[in-house]
Protein backbone atom coordinates (compact mmCIF):
# COMPACT_ATOMS: atom_id res chain seq x y z
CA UNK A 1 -45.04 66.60 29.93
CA UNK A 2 -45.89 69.02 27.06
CA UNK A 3 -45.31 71.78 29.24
CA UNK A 4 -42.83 70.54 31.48
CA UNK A 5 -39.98 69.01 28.78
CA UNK A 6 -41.51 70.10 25.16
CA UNK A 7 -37.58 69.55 24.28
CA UNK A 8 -38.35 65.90 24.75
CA UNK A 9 -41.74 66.04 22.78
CA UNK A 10 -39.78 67.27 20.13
CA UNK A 11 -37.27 65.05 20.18
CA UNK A 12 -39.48 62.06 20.27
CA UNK A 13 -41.14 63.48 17.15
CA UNK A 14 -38.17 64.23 15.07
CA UNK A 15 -37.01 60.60 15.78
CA UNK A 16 -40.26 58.95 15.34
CA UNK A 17 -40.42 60.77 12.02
CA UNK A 18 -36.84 59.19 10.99
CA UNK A 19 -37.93 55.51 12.35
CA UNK A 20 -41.06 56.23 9.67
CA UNK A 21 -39.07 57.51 7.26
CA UNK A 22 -36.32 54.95 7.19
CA UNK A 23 -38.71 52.05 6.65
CA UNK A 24 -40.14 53.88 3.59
CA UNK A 25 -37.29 53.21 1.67
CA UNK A 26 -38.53 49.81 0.53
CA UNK A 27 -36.43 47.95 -2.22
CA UNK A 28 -33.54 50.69 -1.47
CA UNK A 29 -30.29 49.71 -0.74
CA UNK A 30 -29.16 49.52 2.92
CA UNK A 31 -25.66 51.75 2.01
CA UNK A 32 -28.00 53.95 0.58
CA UNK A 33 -26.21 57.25 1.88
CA UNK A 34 -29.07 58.78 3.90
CA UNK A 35 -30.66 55.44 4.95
CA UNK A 36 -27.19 54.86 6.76
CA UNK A 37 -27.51 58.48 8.19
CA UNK A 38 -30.59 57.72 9.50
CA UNK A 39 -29.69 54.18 10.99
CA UNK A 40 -26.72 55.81 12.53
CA UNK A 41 -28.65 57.54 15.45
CA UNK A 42 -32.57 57.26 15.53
CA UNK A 43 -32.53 54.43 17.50
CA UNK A 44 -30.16 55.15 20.09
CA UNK A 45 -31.86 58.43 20.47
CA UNK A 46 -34.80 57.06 21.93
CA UNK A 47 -33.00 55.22 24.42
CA UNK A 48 -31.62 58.51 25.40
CA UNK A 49 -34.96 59.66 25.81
CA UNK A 50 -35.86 56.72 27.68
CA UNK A 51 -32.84 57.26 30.26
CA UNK A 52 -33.40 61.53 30.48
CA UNK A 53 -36.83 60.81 31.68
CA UNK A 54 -35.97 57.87 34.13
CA UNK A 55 -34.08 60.12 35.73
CA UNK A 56 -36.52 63.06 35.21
CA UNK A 57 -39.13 61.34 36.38
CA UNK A 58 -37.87 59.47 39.20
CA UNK A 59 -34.63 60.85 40.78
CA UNK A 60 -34.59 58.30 43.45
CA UNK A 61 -34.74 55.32 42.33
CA UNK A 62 -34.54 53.74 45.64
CA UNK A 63 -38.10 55.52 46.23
CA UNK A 64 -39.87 53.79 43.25
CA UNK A 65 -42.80 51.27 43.36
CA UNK A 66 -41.41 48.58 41.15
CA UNK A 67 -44.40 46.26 41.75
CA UNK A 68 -47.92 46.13 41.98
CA UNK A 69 -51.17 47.89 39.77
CA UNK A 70 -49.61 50.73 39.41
CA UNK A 71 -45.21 49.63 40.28
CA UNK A 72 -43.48 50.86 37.56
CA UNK A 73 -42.09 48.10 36.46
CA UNK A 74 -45.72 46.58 35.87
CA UNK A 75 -46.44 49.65 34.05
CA UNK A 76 -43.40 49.45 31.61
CA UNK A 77 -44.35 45.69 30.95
CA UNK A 78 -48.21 46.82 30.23
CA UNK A 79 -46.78 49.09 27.82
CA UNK A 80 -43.91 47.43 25.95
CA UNK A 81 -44.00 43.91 26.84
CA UNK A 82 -48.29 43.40 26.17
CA UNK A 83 -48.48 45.31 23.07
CA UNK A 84 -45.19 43.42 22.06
CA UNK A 85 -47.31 39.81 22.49
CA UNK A 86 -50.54 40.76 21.75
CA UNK A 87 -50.23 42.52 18.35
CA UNK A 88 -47.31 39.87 17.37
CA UNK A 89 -49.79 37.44 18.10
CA UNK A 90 -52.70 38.46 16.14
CA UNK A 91 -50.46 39.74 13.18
CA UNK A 92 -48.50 35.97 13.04
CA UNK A 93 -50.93 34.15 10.88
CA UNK A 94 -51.73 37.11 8.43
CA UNK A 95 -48.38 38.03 7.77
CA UNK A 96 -47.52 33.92 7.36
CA UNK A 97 -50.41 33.65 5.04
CA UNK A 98 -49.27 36.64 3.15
CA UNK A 99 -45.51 35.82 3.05
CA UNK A 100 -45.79 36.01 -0.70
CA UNK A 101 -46.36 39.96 -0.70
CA UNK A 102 -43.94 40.74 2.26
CA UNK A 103 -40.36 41.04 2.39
CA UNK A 104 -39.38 37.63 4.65
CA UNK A 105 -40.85 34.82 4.39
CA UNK A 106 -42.34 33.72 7.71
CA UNK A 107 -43.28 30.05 7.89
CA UNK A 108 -46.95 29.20 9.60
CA UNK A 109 -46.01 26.64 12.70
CA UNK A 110 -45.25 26.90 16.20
CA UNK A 111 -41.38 27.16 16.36
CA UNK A 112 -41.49 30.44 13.90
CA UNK A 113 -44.10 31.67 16.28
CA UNK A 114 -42.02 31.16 19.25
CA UNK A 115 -39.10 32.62 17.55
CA UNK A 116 -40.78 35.57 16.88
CA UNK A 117 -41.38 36.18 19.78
CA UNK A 118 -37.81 34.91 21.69
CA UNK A 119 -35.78 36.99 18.87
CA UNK A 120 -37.08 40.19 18.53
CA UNK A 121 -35.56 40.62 15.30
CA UNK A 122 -37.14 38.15 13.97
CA UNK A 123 -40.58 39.36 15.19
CA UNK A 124 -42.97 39.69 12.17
CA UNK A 125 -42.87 43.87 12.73
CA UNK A 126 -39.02 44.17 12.83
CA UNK A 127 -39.28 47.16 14.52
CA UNK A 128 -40.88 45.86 17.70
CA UNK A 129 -37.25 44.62 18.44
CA UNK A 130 -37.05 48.01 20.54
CA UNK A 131 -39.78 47.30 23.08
CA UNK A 132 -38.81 43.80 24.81
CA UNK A 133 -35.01 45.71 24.39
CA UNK A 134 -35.96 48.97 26.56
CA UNK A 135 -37.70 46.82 28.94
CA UNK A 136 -34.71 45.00 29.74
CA UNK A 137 -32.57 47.99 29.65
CA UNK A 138 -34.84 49.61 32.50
CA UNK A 139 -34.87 46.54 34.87
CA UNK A 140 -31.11 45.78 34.31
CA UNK A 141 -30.52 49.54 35.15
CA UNK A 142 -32.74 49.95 38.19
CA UNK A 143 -31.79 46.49 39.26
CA UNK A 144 -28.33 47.23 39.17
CA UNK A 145 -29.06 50.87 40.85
CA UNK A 146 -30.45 49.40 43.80
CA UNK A 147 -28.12 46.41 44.44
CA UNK A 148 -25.78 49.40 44.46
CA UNK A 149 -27.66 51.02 47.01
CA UNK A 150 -28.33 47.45 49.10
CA UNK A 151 -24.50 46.76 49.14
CA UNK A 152 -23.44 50.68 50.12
CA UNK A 153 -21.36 50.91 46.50
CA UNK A 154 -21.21 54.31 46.14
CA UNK A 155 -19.93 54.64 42.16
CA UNK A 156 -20.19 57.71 40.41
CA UNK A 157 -22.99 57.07 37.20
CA UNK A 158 -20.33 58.90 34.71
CA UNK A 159 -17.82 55.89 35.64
CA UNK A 160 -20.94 53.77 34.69
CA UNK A 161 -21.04 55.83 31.78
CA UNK A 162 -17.69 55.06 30.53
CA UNK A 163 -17.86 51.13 31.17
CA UNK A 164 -21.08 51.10 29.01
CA UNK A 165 -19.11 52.77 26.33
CA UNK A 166 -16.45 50.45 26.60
CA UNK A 167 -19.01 47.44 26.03
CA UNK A 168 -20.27 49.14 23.28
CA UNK A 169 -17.67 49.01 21.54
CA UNK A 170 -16.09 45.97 22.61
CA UNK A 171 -18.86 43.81 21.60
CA UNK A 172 -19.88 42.04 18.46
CA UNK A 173 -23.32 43.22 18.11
CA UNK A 174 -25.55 41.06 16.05
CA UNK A 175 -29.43 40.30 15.51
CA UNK A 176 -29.12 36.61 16.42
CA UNK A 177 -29.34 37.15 20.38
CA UNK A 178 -32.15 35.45 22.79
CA UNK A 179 -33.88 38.11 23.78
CA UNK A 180 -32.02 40.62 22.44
CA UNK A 181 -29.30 40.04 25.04
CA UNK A 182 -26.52 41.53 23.09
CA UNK A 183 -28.77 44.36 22.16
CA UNK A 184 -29.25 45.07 25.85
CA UNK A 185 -25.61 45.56 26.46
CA UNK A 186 -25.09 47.09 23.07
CA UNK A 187 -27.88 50.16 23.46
CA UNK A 188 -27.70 50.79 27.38
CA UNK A 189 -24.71 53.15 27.14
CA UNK A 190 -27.13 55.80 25.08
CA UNK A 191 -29.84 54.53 27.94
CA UNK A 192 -27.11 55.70 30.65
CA UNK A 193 -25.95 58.92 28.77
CA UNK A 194 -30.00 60.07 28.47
CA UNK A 195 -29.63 59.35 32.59
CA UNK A 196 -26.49 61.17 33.30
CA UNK A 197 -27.61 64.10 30.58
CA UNK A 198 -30.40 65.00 32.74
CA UNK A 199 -28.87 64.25 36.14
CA UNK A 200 -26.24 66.67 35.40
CA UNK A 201 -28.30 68.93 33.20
CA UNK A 202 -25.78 69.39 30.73
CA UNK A 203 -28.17 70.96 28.64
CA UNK A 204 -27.87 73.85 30.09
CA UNK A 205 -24.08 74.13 28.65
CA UNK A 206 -25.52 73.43 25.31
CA UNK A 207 -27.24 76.61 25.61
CA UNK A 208 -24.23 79.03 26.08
CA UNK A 209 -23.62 77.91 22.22
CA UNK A 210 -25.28 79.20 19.32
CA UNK A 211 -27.82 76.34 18.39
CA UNK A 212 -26.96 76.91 14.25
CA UNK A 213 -23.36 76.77 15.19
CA UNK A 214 -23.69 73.33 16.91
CA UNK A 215 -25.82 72.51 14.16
CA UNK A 216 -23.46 72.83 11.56
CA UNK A 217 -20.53 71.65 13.16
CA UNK A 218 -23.26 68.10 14.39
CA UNK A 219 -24.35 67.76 10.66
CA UNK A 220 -20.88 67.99 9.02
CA UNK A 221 -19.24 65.55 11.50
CA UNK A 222 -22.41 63.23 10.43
CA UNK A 223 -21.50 63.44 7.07
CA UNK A 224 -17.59 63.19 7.51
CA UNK A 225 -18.48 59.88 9.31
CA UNK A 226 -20.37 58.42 7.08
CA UNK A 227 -17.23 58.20 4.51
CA UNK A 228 -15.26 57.61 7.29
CA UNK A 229 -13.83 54.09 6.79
CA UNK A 230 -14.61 51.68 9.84
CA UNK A 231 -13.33 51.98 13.36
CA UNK A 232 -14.54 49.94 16.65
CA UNK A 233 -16.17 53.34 18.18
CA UNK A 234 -17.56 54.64 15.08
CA UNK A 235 -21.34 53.59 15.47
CA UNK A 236 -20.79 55.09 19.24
CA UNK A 237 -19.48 58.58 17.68
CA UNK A 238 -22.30 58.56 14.86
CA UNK A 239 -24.91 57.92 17.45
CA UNK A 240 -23.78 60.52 19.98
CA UNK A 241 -23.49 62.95 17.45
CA UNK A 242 -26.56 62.33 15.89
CA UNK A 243 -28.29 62.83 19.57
CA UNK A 244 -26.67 66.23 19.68
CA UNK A 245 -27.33 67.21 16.22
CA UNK A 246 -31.25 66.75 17.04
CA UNK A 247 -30.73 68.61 20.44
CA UNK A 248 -29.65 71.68 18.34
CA UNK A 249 -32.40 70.67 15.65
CA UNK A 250 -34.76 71.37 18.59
CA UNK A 251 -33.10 74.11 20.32
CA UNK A 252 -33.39 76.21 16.70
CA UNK A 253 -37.40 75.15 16.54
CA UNK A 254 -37.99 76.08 19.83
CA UNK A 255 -36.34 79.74 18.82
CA UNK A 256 -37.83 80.98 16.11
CA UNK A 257 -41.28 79.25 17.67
CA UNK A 258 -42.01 76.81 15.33
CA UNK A 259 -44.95 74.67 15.85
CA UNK A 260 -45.77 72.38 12.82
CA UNK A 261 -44.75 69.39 14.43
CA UNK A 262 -46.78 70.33 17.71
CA UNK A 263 -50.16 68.07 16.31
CA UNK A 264 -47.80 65.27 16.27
CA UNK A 265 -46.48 65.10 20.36
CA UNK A 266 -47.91 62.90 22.12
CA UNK A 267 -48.53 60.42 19.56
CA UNK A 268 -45.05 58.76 19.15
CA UNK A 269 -46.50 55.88 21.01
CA UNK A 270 -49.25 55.16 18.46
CA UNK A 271 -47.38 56.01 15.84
CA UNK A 272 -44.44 53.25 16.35
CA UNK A 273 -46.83 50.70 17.23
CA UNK A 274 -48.96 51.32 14.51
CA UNK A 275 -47.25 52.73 11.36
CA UNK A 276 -46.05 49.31 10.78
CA UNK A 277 -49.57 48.25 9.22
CA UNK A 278 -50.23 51.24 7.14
CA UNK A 279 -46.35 50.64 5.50
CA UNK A 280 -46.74 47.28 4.99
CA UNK A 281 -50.23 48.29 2.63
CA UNK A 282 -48.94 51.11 0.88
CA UNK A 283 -45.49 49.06 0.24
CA UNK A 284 -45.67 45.59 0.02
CA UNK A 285 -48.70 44.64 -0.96
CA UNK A 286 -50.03 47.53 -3.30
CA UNK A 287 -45.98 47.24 -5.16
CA UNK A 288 -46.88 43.53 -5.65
CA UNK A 289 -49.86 44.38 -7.88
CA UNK A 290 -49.20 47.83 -9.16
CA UNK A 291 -45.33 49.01 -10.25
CA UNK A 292 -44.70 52.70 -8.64
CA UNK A 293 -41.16 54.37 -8.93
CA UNK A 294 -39.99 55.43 -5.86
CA UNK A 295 -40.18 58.87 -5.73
CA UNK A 296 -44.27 57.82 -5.62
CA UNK A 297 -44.11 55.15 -3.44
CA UNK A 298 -41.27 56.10 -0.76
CA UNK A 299 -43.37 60.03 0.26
CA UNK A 300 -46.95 57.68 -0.20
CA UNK A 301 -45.58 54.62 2.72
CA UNK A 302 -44.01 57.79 4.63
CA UNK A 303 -47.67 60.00 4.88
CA UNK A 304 -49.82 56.98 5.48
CA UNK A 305 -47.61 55.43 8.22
CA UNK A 306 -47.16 58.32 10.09
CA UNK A 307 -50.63 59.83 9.24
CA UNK A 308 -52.43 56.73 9.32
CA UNK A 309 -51.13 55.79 12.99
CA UNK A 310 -51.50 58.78 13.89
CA UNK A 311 -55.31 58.92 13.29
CA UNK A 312 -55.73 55.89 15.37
CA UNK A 313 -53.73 57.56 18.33
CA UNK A 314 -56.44 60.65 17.99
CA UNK A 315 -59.55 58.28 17.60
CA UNK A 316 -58.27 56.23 20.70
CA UNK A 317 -57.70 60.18 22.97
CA UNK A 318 -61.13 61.04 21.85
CA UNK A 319 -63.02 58.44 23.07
CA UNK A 320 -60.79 58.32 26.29
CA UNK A 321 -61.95 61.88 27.15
């Protein structure tokens, strides 16, 4: 994929960078100003992501081996839904037994174990809540593509589009979901767009613009909305936006050839599974003993959770090859 759709190994690094950064800011406000920037679209750009290359990938979905060694359902569950269970798993009765030293307090018994694991907001990393999510997202979307197919409705995906958008904003999103239901509903539309963005290539109309043009204008209408008071389609707008903003972010790198986030593709994987551990050192437990301002600690969780991860990701290549 690096030299098929570097745009997307880009874009998978810039966010992955944000999702490291944002959980740096320990003991920080959540209306911190550029915590809420960063909230307002990292996320939903990686379900965009998720959706372009669905579609990249596999352009007939009717085609696809769902099932089976190497189906690719079986293939997204190895890869979101095991490491989701396994590492939860192993990291329950640590992070129980160090409750003291972490942020919330997670109680050492079977029903916080199982709730864990049932709420993925409550998991004990909270940012694993994305993998059991995306896995739904891809068999509600391929499930609903081919029952589609099976029953001859031929709907357009941009009227799909637009009823996503409309649940998006319709709902009353919260954390407190079994499985993430609401979440499901709530992130698919940027899941969808990511699909329709690539089935259409509407990049390509992106181009015709001058990137630091589309740039600006991205990056001031981020800003306006984050002192814009509340409205039901706001978080939609701020998300979109944000997705375009880092298109332009990578159209401009790709210009002037920029390559200092190159040693860093490929290793988004490792990185959000993994940074996790090397935050929750460097934040929680060293603040509990020694008192660090944050101007030390906030750059010190950000290098060793993206660094540290990211060493594990190149140890596990090089014994692969």
């Amino acid at each position: 994929m690096k030299q098929k759709l570097p745009h997307i190994y880009f874009l998978q690094t810039f966010g992955i960078i944000l999702v490291v950064l944002g959980h740096s800011f320990y003991r920080i406000s959540p209306d911190n100003l550029f915590i809420k920037w960063v909230y307002g679209f990292h996320m939903p750009l990686f379900f965009f992501i998720s959706g372009y290359l669905l579609r990249d990938v596999h352009p007939d979905i009717s085609s696809m081996k769902l099932w089976g060694n190497n189906g690719y359902v079986m293939r997204k569950i190895r890869r979101l839904l095991l490491p989701y269970f396994v590492i939860s798993s192993l990291m329950f009765v640590p992070k129980a037994l160090m409750s003291n030293y972490t942020v919330r307090h997670i109680n050492l018994d079977w029903c916080s174990y199982i709730d864990m694991l049932v709420y993925p907001y409550h998991n004990v990393f909270g940012a694993y809540w994305f993998m059991p999510t995306l896995l739904l997202i891809f068999i509600v979307f391929i499930g609903t593509v081919l029952a589609a197919e099976r029953w001859h409705l031929h709907i357009d995906i941009r009227i799909v589009l637009i009823a996503c958008m409309i649940i998006n904003i319709s709902i009353n999103f919260h954390h407190e979901s079994l499985l993430n239901i609401l979440g499901v509903a709530y992130f698919m539309v940027y899941f969808v767009l990511g699909y329709v963005f690539r089935k259409y290539n509407y990049k390509k109309y992106l181009n015709h613009f001058s990137p630091f043009i589309t740039f600006f204008v991205t990056f001031i209408l981020s800003i306006i909305l984050l002192f814009t008071p509340y409205f039901r389609s706001i978080e939609l707008l701020t998300a979109i936006n944000g997705i375009m903003l880092s298109m332009t972010l990578e159209a401009i790198y790709k210009r002037y050839r920029c390559n200092f986030l190159n040693h860093l593709y490929g290793f988004t994987y490792f990185i959000y599974l993994y940074s996790g551990f090397f935050q929750i050192l460097s934040l929680q437990i060293l603040l509990h003993f020694v008192p660090l301002p944050p101007y030390v600690y906030i750059p010190l969780a950000f290098l060793t959770g993206l660094y540290g991860s990211w060493c594990i990701g190149k140890w596990r290549h090089t014994r692969q090859q």
